[in-house]
PDB file of N, CA and C in Angstrom:
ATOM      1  N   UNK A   1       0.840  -1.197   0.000  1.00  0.00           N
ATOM      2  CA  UNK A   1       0.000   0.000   0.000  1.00  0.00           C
ATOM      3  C   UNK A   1       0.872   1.242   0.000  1.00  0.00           C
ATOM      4  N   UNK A   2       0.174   2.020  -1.030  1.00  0.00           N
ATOM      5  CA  UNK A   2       1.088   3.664  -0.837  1.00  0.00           C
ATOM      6  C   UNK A   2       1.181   4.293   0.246  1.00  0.00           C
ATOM      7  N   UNK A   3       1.520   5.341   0.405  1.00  0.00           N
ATOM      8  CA  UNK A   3       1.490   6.447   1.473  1.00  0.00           C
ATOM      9  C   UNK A   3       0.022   7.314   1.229  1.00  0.00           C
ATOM     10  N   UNK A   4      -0.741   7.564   2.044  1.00  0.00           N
ATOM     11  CA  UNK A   4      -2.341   7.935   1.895  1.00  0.00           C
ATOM     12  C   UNK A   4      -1.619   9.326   1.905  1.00  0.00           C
ATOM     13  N   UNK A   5      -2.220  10.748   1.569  1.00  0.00           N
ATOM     14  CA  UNK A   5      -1.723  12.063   1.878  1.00  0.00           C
ATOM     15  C   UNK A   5      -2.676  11.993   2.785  1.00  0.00           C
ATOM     16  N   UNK A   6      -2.462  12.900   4.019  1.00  0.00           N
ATOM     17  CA  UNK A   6      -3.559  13.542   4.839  1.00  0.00           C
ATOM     18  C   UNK A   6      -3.399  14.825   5.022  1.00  0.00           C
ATOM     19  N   UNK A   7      -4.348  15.965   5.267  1.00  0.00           N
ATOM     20  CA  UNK A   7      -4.460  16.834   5.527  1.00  0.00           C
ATOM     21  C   UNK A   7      -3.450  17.572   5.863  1.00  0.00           C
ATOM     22  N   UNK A   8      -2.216  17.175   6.976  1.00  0.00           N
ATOM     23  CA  UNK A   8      -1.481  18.146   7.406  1.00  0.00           C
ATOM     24  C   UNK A   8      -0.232  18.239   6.285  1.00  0.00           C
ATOM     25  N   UNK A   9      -0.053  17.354   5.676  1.00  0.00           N
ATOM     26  CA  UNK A   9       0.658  16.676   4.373  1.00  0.00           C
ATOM     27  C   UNK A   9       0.301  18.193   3.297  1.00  0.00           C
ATOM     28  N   UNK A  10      -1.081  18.364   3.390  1.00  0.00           N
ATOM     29  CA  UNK A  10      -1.335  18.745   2.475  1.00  0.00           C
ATOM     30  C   UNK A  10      -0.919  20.268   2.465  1.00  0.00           C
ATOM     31  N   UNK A  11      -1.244  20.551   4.046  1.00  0.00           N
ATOM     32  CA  UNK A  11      -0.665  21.932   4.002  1.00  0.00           C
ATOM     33  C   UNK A  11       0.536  22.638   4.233  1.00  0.00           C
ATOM     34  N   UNK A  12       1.764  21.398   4.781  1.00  0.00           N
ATOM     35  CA  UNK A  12       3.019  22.161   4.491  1.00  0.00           C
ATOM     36  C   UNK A  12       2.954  21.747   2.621  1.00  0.00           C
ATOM     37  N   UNK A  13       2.121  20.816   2.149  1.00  0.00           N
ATOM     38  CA  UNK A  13       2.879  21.299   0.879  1.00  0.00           C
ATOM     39  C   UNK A  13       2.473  22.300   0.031  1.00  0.00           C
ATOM     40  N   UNK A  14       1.296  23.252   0.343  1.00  0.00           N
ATOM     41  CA  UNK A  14       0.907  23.969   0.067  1.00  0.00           C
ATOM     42  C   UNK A  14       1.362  25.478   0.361  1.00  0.00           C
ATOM     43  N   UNK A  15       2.017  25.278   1.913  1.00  0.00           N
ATOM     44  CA  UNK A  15       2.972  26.363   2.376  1.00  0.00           C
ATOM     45  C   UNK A  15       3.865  26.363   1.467  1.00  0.00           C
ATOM     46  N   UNK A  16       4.497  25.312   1.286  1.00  0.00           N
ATOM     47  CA  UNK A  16       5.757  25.173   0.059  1.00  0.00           C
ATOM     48  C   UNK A  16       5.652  25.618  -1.171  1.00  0.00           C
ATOM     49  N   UNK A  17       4.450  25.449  -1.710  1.00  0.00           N
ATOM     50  CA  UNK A  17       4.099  26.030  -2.703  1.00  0.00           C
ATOM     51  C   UNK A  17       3.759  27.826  -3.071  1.00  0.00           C
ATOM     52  N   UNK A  18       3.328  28.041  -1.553  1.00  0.00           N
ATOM     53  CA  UNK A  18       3.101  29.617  -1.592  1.00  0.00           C
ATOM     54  C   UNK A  18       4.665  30.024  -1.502  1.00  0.00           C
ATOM     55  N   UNK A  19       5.424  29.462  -0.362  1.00  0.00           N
ATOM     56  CA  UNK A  19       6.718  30.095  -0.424  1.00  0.00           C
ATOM     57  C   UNK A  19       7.358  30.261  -1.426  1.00  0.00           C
ATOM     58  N   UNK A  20       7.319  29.152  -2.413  1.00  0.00           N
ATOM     59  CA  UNK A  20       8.003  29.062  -4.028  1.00  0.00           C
ATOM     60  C   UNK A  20       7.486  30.561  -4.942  1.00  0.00           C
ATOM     61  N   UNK A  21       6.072  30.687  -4.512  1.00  0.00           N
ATOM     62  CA  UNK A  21       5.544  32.210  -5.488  1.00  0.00           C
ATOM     63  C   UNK A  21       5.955  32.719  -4.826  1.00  0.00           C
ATOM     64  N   UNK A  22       5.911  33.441  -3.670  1.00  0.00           N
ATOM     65  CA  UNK A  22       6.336  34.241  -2.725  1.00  0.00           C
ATOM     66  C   UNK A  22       8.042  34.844  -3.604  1.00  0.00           C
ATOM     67  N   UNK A  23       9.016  33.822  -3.653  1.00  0.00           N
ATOM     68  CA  UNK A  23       9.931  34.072  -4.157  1.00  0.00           C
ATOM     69  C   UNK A  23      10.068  34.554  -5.760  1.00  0.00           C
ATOM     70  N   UNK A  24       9.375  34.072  -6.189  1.00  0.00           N
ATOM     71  CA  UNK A  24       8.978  34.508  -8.003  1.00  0.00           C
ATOM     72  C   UNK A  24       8.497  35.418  -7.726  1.00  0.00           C
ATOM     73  N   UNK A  25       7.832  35.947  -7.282  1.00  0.00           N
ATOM     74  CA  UNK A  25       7.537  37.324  -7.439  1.00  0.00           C
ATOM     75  C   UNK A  25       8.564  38.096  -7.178  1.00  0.00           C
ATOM     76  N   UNK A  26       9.092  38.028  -5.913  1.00  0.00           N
ATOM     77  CA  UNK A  26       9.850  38.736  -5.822  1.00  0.00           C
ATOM     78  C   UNK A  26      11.067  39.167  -6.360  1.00  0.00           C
ATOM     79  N   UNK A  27      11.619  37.797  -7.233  1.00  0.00           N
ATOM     80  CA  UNK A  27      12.175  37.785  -8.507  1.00  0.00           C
ATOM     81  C   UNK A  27      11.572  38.957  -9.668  1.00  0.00           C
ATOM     82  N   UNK A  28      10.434  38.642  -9.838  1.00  0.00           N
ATOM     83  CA  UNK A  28       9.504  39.267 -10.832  1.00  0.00           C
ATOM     84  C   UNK A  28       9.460  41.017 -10.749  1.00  0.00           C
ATOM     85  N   UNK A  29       9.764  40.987  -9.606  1.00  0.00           N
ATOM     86  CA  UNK A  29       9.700  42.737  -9.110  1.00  0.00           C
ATOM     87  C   UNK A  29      10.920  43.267  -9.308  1.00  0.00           C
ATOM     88  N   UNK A  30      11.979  42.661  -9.032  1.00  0.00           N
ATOM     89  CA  UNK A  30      13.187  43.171  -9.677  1.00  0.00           C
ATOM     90  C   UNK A  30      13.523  42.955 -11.083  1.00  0.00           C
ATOM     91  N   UNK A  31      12.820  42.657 -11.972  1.00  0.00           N
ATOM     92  CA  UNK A  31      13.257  42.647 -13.369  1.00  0.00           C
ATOM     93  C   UNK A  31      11.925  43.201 -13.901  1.00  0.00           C
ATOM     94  N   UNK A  32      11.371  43.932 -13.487  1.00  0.00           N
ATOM     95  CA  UNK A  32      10.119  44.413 -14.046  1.00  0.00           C
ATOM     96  C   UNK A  32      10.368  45.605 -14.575  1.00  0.00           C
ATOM     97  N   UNK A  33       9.918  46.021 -16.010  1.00  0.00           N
ATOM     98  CA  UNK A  33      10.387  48.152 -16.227  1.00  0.00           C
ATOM     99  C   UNK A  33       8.962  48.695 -16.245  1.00  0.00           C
ATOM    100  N   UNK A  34       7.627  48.522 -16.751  1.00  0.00           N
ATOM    101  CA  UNK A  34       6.880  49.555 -16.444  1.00  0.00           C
ATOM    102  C   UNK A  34       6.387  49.054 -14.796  1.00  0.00           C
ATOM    103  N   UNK A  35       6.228  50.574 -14.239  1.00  0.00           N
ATOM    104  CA  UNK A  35       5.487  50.634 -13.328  1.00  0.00           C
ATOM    105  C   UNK A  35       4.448  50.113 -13.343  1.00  0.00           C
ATOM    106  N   UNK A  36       3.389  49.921 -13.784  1.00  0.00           N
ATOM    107  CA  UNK A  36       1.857  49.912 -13.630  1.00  0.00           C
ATOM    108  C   UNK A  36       2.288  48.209 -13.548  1.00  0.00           C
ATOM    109  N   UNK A  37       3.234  47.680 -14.375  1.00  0.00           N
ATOM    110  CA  UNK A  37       3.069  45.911 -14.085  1.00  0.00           C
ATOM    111  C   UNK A  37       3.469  46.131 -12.820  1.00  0.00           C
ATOM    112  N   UNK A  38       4.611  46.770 -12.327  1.00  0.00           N
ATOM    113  CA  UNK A  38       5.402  46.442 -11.089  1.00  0.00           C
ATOM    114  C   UNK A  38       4.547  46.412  -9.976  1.00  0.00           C
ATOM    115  N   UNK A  39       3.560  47.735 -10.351  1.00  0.00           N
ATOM    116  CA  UNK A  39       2.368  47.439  -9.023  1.00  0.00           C
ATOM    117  C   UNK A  39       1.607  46.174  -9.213  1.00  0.00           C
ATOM    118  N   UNK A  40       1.248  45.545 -10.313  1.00  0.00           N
ATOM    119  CA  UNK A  40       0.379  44.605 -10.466  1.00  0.00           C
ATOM    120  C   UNK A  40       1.098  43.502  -9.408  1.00  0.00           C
ATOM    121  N   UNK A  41       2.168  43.516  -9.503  1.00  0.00           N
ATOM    122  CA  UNK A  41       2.603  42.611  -9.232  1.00  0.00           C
ATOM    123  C   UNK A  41       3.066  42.729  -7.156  1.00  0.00           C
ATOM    124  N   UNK A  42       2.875  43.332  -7.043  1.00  0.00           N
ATOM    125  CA  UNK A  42       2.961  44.081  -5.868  1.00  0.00           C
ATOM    126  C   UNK A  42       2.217  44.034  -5.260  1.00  0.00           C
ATOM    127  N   UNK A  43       0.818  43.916  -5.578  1.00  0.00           N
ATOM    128  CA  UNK A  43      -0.358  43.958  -5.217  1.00  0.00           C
ATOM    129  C   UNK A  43      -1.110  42.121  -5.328  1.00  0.00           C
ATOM    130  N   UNK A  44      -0.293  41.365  -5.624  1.00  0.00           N
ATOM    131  CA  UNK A  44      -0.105  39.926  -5.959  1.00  0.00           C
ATOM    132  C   UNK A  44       0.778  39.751  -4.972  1.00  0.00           C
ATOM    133  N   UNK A  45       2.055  40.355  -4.698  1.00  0.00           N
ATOM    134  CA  UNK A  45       2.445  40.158  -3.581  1.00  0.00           C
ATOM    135  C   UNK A  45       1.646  40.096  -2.818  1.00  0.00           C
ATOM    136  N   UNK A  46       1.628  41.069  -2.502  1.00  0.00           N
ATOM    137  CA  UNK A  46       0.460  41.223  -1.173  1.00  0.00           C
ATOM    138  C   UNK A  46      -0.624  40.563  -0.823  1.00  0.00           C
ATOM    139  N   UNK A  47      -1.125  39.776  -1.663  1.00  0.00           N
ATOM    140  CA  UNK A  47      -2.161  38.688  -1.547  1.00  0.00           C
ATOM    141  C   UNK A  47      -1.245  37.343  -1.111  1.00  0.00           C
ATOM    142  N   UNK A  48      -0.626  36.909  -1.733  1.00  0.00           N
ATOM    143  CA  UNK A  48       0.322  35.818  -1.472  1.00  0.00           C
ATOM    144  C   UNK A  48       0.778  35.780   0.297  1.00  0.00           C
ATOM    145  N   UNK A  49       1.774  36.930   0.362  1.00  0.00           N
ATOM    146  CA  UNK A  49       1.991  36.997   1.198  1.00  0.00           C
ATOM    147  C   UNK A  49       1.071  36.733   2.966  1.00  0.00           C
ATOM    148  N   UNK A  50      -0.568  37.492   2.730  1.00  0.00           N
ATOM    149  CA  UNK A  50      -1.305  36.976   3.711  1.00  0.00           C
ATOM    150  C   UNK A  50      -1.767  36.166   3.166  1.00  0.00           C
ATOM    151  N   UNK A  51      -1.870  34.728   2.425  1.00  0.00           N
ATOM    152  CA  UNK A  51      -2.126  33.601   1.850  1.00  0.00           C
ATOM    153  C   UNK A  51      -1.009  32.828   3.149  1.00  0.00           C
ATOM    154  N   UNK A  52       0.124  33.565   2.474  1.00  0.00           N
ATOM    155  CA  UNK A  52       1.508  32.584   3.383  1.00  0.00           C
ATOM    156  C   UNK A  52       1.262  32.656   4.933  1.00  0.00           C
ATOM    157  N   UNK A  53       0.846  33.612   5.535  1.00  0.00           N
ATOM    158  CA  UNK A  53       0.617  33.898   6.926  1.00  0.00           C
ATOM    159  C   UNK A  53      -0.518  33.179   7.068  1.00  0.00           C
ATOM    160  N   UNK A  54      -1.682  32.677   6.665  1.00  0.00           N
ATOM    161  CA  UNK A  54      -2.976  32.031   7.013  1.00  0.00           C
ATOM    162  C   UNK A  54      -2.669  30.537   7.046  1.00  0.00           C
ATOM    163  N   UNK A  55      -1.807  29.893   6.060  1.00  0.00           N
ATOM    164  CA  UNK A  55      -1.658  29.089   6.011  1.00  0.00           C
ATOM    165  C   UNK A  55      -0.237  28.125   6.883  1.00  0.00           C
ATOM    166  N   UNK A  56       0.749  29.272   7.020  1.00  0.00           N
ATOM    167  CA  UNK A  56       1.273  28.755   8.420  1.00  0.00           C
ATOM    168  C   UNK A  56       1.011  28.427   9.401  1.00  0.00           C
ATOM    169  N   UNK A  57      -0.344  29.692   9.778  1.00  0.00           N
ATOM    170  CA  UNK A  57      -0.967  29.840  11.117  1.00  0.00           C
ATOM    171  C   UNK A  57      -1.642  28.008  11.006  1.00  0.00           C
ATOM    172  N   UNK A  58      -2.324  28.257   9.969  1.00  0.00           N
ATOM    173  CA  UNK A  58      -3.029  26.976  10.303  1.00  0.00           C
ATOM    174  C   UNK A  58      -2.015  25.718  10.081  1.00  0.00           C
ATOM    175  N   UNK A  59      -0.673  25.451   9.135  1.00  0.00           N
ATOM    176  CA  UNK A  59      -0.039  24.454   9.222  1.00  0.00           C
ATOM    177  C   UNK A  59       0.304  23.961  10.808  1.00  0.00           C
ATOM    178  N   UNK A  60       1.247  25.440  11.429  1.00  0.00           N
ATOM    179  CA  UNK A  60       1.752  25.323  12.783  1.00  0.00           C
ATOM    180  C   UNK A  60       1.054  25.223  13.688  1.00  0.00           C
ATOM    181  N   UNK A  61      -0.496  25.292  13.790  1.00  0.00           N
ATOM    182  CA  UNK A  61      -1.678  25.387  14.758  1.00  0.00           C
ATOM    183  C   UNK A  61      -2.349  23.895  14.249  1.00  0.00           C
ATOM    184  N   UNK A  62      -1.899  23.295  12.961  1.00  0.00           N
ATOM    185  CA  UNK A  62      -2.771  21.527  13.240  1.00  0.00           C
ATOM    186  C   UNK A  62      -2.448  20.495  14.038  1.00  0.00           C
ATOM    187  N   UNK A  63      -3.898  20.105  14.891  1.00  0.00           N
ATOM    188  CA  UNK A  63      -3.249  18.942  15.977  1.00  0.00           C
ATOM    189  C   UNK A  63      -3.878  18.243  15.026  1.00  0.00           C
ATOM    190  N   UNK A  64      -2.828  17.183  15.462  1.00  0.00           N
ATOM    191  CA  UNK A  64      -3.004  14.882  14.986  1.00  0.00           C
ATOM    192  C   UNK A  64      -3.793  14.249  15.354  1.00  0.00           C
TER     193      UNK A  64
END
């Protein structure tokens, strides 16, 4: 039998996954030339980022 995923599985790998954008963007912001993308993208930050904080809270706050 495989390895079943469960829930808490699911959300460090999902933390992992926000952290990975988290970093592309921020990649993305330093090679960006018009402004108006740079905010777009800034403003994507900023969603991500409290994405990354909700989902820690709840990775580091799941009991077994």
């Amino acid at each position: 039998m495989g390895h079943k995923t469960n829930a808490k599985d699911e959300l460090k790998c999902a933390l992992s996954d926000i952290t990975h954008a988290q970093k592309l963007l921020h990649d993305a912001i330093k090679t960006v030339e018009k402004d108006d993308n740079k905010q777009l993208i800034q403003d994507t930050l900023a969603n991500v980022n409290e994405a990354l904080h909700a989902t820690r809270t709840s990775t580091y706050g799941f009991k077994d």
